[in-house]
C-alpha atoms as a PDB file:
ATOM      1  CA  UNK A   1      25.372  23.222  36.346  1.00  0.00           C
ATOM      2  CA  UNK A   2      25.516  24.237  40.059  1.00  0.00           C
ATOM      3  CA  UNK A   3      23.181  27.304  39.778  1.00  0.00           C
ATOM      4  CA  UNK A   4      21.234  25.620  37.851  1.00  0.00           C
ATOM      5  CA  UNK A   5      20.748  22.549  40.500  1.00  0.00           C
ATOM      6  CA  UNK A   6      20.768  25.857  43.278  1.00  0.00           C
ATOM      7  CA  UNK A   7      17.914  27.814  41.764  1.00  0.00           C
ATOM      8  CA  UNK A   8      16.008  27.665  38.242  1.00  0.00           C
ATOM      9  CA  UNK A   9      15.655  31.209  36.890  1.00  0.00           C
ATOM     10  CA  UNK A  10      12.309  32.527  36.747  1.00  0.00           C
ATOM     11  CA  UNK A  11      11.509  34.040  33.291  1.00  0.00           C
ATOM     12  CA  UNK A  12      14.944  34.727  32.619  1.00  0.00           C
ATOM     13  CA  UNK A  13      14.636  36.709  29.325  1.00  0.00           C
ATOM     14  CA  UNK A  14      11.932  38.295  30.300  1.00  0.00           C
ATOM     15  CA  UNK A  15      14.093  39.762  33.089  1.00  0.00           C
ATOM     16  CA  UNK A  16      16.901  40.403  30.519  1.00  0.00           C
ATOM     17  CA  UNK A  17      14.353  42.281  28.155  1.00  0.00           C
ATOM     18  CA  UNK A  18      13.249  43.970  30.837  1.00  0.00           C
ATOM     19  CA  UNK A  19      16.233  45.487  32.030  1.00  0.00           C
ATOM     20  CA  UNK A  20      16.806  46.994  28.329  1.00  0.00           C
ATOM     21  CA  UNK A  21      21.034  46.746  29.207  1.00  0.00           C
ATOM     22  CA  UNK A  22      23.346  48.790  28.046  1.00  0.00           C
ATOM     23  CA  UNK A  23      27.002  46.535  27.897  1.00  0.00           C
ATOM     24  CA  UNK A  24      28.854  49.476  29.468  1.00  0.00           C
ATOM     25  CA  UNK A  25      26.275  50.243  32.190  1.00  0.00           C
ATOM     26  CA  UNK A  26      26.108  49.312  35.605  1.00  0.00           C
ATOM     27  CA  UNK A  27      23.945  46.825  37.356  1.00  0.00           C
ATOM     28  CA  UNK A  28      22.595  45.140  40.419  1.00  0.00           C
ATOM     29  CA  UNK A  29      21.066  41.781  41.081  1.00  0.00           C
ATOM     30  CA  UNK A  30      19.536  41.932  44.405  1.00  0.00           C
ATOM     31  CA  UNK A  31      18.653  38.608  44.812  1.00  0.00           C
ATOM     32  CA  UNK A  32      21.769  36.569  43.534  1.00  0.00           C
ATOM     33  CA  UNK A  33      21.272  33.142  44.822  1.00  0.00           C
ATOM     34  CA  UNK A  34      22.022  30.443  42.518  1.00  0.00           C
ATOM     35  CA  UNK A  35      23.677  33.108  40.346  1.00  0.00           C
ATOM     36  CA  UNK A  36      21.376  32.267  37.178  1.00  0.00           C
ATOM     37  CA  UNK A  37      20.054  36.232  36.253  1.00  0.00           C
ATOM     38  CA  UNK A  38      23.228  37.618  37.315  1.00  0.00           C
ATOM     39  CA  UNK A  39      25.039  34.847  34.792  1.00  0.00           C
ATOM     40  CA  UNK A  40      22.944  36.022  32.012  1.00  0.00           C
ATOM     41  CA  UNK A  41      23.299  39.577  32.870  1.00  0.00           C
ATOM     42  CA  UNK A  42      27.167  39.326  32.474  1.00  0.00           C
ATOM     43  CA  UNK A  43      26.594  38.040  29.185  1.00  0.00           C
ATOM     44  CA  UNK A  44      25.295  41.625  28.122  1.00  0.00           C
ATOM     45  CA  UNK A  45      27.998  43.672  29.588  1.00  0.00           C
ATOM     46  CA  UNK A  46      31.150  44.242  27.595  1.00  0.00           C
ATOM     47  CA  UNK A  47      33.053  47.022  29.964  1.00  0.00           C
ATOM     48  CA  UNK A  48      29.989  47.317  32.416  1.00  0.00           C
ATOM     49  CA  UNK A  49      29.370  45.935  36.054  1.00  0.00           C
ATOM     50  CA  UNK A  50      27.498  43.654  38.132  1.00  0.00           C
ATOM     51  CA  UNK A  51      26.964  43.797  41.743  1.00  0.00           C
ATOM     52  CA  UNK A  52      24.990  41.072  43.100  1.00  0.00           C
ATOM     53  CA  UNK A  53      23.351  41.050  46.697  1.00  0.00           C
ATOM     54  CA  UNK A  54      22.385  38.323  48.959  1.00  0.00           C
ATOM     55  CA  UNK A  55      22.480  37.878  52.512  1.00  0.00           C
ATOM     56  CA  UNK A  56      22.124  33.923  52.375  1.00  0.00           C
ATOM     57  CA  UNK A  57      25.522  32.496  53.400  1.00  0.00           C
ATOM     58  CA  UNK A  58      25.596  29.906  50.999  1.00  0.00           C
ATOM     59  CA  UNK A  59      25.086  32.006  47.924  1.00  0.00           C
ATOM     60  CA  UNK A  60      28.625  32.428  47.855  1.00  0.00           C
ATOM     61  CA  UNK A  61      29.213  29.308  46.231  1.00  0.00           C
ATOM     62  CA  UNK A  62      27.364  30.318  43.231  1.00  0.00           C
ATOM     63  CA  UNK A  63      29.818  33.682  42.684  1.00  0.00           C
ATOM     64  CA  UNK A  64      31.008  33.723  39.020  1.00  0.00           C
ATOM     65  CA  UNK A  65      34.609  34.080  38.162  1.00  0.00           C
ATOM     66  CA  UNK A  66      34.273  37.845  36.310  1.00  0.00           C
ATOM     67  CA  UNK A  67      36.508  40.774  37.138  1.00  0.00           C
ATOM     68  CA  UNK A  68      32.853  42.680  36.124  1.00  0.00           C
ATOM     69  CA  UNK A  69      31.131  40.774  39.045  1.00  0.00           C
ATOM     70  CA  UNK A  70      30.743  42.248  42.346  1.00  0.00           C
ATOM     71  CA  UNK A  71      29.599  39.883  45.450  1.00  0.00           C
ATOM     72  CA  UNK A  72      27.705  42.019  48.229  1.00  0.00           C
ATOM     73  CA  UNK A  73      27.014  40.205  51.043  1.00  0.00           C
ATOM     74  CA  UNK A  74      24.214  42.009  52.714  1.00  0.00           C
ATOM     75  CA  UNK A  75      20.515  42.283  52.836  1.00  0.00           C
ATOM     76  CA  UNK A  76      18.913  44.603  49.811  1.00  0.00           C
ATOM     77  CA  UNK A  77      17.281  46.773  52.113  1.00  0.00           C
ATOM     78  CA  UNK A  78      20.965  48.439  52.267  1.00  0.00           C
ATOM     79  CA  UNK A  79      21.467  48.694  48.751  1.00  0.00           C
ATOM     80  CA  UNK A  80      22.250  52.567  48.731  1.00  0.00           C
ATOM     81  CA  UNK A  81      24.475  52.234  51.740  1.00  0.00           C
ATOM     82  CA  UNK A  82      26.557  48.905  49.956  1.00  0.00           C
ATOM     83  CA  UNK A  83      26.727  50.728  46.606  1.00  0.00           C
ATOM     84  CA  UNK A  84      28.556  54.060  48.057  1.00  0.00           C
ATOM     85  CA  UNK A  85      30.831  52.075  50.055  1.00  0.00           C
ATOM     86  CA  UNK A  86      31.616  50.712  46.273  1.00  0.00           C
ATOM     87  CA  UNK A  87      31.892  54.311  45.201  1.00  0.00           C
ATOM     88  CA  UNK A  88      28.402  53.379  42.517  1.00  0.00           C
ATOM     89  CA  UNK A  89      25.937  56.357  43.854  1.00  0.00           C
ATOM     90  CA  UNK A  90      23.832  55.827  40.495  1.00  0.00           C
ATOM     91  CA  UNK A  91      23.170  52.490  38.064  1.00  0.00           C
ATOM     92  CA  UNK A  92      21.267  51.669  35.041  1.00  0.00           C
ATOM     93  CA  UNK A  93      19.131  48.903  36.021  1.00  0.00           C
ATOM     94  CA  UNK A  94      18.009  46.926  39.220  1.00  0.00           C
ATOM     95  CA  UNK A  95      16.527  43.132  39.327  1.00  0.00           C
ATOM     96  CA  UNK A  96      14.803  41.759  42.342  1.00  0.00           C
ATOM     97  CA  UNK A  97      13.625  38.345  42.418  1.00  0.00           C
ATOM     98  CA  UNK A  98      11.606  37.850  45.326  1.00  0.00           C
ATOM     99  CA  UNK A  99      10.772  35.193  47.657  1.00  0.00           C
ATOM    100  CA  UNK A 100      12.687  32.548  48.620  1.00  0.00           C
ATOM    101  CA  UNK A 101      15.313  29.955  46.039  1.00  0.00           C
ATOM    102  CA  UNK A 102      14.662  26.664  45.650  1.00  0.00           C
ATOM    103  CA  UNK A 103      17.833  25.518  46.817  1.00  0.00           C
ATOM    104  CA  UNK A 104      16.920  27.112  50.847  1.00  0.00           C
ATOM    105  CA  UNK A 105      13.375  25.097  49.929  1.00  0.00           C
ATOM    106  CA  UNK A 106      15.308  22.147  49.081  1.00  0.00           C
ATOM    107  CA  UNK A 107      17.651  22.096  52.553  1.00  0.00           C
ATOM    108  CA  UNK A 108      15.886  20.325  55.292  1.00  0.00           C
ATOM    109  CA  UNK A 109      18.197  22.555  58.047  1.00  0.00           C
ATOM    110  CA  UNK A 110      16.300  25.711  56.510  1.00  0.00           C
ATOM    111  CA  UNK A 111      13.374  24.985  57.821  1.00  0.00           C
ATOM    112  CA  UNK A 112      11.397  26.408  55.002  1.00  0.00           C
ATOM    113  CA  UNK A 113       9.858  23.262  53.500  1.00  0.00           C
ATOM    114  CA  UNK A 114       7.347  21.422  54.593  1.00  0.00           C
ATOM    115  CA  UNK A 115       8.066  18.412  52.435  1.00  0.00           C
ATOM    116  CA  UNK A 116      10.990  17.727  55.451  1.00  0.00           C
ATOM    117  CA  UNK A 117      11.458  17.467  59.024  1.00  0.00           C
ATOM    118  CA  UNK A 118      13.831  20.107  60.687  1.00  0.00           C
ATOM    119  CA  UNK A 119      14.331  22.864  63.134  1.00  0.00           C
ATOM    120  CA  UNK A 120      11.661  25.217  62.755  1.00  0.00           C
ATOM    121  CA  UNK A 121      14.029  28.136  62.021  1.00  0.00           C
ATOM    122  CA  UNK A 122      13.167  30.039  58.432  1.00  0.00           C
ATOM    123  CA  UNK A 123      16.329  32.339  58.533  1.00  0.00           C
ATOM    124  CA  UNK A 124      17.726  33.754  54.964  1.00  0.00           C
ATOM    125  CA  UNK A 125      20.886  34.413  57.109  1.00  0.00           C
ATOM    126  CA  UNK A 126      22.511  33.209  59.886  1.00  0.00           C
ATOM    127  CA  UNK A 127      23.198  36.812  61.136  1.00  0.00           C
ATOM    128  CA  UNK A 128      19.506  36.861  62.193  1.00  0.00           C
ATOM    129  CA  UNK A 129      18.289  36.307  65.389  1.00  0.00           C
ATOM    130  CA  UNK A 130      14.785  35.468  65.445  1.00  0.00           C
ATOM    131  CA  UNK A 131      13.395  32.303  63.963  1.00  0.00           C
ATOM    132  CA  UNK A 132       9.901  30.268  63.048  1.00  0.00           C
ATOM    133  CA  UNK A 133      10.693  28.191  66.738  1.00  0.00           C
ATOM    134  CA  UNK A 134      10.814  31.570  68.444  1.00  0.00           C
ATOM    135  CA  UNK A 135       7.607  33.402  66.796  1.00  0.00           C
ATOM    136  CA  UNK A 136       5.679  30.213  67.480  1.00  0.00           C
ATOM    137  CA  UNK A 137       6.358  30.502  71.031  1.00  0.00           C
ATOM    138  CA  UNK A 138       6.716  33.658  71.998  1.00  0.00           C
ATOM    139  CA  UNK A 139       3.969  35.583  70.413  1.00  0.00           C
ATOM    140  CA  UNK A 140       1.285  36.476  72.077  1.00  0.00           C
ATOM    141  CA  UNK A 141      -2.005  35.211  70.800  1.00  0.00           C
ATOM    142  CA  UNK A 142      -3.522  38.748  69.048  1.00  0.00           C
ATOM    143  CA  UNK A 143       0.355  39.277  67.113  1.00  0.00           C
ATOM    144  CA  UNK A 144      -0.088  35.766  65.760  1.00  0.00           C
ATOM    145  CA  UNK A 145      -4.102  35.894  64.671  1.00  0.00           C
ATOM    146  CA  UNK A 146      -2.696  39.188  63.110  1.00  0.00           C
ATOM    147  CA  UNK A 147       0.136  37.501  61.358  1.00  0.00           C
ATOM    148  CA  UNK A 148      -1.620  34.206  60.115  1.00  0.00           C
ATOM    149  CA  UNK A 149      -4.344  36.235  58.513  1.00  0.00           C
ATOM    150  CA  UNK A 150      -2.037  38.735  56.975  1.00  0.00           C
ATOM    151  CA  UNK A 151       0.751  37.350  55.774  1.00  0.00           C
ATOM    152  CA  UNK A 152      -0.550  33.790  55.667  1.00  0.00           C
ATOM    153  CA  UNK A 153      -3.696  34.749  54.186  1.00  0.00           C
ATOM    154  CA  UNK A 154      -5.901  31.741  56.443  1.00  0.00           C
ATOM    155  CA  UNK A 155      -9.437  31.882  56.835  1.00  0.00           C
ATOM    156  CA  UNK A 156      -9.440  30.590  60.360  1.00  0.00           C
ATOM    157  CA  UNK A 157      -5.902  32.561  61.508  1.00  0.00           C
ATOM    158  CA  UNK A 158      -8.162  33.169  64.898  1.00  0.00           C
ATOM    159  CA  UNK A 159      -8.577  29.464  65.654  1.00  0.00           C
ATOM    160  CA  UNK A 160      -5.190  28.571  64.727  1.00  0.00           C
ATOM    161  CA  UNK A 161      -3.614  31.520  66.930  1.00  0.00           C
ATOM    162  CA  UNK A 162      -5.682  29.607  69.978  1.00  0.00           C
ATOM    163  CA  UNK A 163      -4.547  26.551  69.203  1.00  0.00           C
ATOM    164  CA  UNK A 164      -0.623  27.484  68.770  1.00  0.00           C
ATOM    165  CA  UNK A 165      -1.032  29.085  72.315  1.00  0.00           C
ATOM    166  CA  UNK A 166      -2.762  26.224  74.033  1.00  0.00           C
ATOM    167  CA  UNK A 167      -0.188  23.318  72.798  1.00  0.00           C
ATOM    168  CA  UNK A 168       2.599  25.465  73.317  1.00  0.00           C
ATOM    169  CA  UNK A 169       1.786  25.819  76.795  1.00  0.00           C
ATOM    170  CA  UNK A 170       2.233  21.931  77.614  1.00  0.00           C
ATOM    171  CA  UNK A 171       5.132  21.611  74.561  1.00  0.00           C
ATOM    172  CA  UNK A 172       7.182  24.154  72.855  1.00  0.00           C
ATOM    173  CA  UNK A 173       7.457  24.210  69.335  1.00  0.00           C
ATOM    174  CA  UNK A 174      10.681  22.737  68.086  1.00  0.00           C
ATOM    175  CA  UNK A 175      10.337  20.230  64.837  1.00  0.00           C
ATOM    176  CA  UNK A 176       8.420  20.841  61.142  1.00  0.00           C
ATOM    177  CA  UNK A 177       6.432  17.494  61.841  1.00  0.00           C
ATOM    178  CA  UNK A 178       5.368  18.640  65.207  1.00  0.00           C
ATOM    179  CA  UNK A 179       3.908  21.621  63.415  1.00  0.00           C
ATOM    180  CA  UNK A 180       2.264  19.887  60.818  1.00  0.00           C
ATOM    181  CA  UNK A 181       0.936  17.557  63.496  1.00  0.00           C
ATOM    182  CA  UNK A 182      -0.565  19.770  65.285  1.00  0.00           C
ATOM    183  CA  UNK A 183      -1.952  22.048  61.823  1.00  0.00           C
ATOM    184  CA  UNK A 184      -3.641  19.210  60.894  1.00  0.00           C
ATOM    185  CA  UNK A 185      -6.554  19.441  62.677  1.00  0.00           C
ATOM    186  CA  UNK A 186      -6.957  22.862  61.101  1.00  0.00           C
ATOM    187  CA  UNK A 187      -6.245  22.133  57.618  1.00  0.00           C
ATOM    188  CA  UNK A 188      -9.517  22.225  55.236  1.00  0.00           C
ATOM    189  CA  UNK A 189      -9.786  18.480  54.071  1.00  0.00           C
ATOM    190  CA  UNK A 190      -7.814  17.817  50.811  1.00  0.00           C
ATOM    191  CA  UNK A 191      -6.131  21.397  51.245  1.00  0.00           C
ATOM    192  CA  UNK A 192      -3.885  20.250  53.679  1.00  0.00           C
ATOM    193  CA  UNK A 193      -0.441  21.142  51.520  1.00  0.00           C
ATOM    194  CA  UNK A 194      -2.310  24.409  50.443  1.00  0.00           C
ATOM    195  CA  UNK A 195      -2.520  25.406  54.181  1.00  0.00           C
ATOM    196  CA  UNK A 196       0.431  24.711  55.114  1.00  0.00           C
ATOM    197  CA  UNK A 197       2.379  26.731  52.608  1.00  0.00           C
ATOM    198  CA  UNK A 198       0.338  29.529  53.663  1.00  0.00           C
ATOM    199  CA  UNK A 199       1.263  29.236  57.535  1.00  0.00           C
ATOM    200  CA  UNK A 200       4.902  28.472  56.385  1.00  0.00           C
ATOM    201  CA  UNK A 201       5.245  31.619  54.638  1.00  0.00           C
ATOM    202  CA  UNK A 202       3.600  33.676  56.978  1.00  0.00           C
ATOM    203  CA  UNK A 203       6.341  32.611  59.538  1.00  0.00           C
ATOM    204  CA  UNK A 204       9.256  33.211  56.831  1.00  0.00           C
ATOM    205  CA  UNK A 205       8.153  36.496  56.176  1.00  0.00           C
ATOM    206  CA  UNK A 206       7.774  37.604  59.656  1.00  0.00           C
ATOM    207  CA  UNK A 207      11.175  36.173  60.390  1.00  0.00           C
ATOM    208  CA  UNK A 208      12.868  37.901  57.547  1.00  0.00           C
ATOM    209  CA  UNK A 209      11.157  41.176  57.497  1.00  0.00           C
ATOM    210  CA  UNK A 210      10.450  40.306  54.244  1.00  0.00           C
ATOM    211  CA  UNK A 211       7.283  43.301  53.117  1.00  0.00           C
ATOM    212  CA  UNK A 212       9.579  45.609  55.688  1.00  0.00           C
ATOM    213  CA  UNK A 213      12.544  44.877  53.866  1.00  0.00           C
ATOM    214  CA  UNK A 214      10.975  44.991  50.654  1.00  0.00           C
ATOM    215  CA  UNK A 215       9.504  48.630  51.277  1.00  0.00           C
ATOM    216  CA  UNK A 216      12.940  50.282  52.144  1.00  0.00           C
ATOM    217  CA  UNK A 217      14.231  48.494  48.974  1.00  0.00           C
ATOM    218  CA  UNK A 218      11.701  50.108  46.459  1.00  0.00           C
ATOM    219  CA  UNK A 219      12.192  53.426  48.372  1.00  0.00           C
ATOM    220  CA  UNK A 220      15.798  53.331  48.109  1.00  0.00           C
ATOM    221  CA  UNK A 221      15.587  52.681  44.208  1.00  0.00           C
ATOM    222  CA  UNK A 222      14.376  55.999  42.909  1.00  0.00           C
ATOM    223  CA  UNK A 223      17.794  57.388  44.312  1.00  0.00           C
ATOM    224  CA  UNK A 224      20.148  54.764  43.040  1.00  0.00           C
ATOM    225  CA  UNK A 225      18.775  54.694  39.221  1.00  0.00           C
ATOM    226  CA  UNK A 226      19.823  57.036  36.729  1.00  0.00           C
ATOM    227  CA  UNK A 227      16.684  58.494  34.896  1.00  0.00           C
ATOM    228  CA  UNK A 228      15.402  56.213  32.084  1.00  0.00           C
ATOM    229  CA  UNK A 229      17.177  53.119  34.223  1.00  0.00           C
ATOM    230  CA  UNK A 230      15.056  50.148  34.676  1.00  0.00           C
ATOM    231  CA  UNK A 231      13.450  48.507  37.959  1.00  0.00           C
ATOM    232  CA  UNK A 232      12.651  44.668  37.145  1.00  0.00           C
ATOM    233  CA  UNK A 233      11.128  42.770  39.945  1.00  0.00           C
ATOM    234  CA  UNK A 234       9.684  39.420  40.010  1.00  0.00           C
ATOM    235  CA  UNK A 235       7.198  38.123  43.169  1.00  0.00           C
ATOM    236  CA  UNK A 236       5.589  35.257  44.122  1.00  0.00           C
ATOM    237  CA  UNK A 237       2.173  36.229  46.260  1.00  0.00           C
ATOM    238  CA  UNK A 238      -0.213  39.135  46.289  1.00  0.00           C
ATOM    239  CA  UNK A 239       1.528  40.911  49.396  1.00  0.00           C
ATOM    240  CA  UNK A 240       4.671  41.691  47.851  1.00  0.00           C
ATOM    241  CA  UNK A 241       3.244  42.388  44.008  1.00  0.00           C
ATOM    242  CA  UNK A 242       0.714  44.658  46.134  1.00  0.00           C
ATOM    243  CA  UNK A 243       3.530  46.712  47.460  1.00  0.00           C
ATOM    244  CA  UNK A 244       5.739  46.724  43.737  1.00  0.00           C
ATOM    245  CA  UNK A 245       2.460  47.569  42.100  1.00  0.00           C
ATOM    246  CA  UNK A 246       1.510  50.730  43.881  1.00  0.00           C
ATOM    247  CA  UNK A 247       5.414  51.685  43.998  1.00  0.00           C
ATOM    248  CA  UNK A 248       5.431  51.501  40.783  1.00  0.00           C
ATOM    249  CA  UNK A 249       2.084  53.264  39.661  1.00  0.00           C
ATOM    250  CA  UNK A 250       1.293  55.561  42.244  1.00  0.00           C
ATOM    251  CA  UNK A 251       5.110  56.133  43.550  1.00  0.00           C
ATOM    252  CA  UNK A 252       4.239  54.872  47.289  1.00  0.00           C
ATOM    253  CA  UNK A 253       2.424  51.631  49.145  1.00  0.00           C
ATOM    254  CA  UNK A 254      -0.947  53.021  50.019  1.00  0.00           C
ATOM    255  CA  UNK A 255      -3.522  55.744  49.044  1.00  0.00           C
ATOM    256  CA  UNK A 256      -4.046  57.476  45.687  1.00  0.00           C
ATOM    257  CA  UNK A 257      -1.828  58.569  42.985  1.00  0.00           C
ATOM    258  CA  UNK A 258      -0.909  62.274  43.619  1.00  0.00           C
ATOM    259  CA  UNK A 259      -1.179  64.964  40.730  1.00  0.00           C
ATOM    260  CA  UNK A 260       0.182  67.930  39.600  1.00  0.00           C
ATOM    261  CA  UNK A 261      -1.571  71.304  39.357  1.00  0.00           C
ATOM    262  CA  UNK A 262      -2.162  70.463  35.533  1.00  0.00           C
ATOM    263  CA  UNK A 263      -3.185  67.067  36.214  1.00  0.00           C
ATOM    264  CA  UNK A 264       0.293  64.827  35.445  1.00  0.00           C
ATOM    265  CA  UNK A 265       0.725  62.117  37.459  1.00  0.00           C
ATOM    266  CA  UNK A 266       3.560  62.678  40.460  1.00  0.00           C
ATOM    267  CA  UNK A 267       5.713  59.539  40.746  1.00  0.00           C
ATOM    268  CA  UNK A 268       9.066  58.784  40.429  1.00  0.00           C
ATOM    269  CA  UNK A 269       8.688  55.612  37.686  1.00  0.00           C
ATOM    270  CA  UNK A 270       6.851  54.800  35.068  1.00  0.00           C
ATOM    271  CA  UNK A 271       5.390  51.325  34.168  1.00  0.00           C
ATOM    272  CA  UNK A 272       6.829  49.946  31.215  1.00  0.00           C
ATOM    273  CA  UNK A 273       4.674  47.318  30.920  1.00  0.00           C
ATOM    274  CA  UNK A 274       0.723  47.758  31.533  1.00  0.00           C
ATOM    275  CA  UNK A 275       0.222  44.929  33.399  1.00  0.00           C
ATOM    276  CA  UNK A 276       2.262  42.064  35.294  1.00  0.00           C
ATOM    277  CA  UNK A 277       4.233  39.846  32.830  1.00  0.00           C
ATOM    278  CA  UNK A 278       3.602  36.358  33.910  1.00  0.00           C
ATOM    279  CA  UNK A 279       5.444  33.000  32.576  1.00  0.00           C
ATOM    280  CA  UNK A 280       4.663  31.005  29.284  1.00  0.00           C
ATOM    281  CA  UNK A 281       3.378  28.450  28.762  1.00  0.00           C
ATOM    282  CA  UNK A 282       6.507  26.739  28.171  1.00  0.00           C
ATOM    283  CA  UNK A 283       7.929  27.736  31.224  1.00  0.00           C
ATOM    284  CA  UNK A 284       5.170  26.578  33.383  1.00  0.00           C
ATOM    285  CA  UNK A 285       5.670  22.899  31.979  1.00  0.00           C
ATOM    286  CA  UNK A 286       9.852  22.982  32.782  1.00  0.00           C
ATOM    287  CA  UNK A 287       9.826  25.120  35.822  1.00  0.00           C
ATOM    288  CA  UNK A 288       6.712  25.073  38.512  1.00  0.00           C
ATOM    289  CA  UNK A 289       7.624  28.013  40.555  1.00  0.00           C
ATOM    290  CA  UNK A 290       6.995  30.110  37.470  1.00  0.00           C
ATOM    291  CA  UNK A 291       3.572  29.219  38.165  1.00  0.00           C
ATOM    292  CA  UNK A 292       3.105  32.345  40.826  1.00  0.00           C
ATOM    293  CA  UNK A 293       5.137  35.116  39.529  1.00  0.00           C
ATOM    294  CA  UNK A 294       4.665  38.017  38.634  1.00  0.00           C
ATOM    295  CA  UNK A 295       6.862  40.348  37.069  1.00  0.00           C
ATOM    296  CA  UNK A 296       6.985  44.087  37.015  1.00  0.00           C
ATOM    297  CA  UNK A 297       8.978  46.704  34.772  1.00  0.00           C
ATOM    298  CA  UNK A 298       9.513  50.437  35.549  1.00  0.00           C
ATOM    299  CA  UNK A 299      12.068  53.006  34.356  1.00  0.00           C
ATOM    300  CA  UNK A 300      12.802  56.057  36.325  1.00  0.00           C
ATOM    301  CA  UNK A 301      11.087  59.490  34.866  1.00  0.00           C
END
């Protein structure tokens, strides 16, 4: 199967459980990709609707043939805006599966892997301007401690910042193995893949405005479900579960839950599940990015 070769679905029934459908109601994948949720979601509906969102070009090749499928090819950050321009101001249920698809980690022109040599670019879409080649070296040395520590995570973001300022000043950045050439000396001994998956997604998330991106999303779906519909959303590091978790429980990204005058919680969703609903077992032998994910499940009050 294409989709299948494109993208293995993450918990896939656990997605479909989650999302409690109803075969006449209407739906959104925001991360289509390979197609694979947004396959098994069709399956459900008997007189409902799909629209499915992704900005990544070559998602399009993945669009099933089903006059209750709608292909929106935009970034989920405008969810609200895409839906009204379909004349959909309210759905039943919303799936987001975060991150990035194996098939962009799989193309060596993405620039996301660092199994292969490439242009340093990261991009989800070719609409976007800035890429890994361009943070790497334009940023000045404080913006990139700031983004190797938080979004990468790395002990030593500080030293590496240095580093990526000094060698770019003799060579710009341009190839993966350059990179990696030059990360090696930074790498902890025997934790050099490790470390470089954390600098790698640092970079794609600060080319993609991925936590920005993310943030307008969860704000924008208290407006678009209808009450009792069902936000499902699936992520693959602490950042972005961070940000779904307090959405989710305390109805915004930082501080404390906020409370009535007779003590009821004030937020917009309720958690359907208690805590994160990670893969089985089973899954974690077939499928290894299961290994990370975390999934989520809230219904609008």
């Amino acid at each position: 199967m294409k989709d299948q070769a494109y993208h293995i679905p993450v918990m896939l029934q656990e997605c479909i459980t989650g999302l409690s459908i109803n075969p006449k109601g209407i739906y959104v994948d925001l991360t289509f990709g390979g197609g694979g949720h947004s396959k098994e979601i069709l399956k459900h509906l008997d007189g409902g609707h799909l629209y499915g969102f992704d900005q990544d070009e070559d998602a399009e090749a993945n669009i099933p043939d089903s006059e209750n499928f709608t292909f929106v090819s935009a970034n989920f950050r405008d969810l609200k805006r895409y839906l009204r321009l379909h004349g959909v101001k309210q759905v039943d249920g919303i799936l987001a599966d975060l991150g990035i698809s194996s098939h962009q980690i799989d193309e060596p022109t993405r620039g996301f892997s660092t199994r292969f040599d490439g242009d340093l670019d990261m991009r989800m879409s070719d609409a976007m301007t800035l890429t890994a080649r361009d943070v790497l070296n334009t940023y000045e040395e404080a913006k990139l401690h700031k983004l190797f520590g938080i979004y990468g995570e790395i002990k030593n973001a500080k030293t590496l910042a240095q580093a990526v300022v000094a060698y770019r000043a003799t060579e710009p950045f341009a190839t993966i193995a350059q990179f990696k050439a030059m990360l090696n000396k930074f790498a902890p001994r025997g934790k050099e893949f490790k470390y470089f998956a954390q600098v790698f997604q640092a970079l794609r998330i600060e080319v993609n405005d991925e936590l920005g991106s993310l943030e307008e999303m969860l704000l924008q779906t208290v407006d678009v479900l209808k009450p009792e519909g069902r936000l499902v959303v699936m992520s693959y590091h602490s950042l972005e579960d961070r940000l779904v978790k307090n959405f989710i429980t305390k109805g915004k990204f930082q501080g404390e839950v906020e409370k009535d005058f007779y003590g009821n919680l004030i937020r917009p969703l309720e958690p359907v599940t208690r805590k994160a609903v990670t893969a089985s077992p089973e899954e974690l032998l077939i499928n290894n990015r299961s290994r990370s994910a975390k999934l989520r499940i809230a219904k609008k009050n």
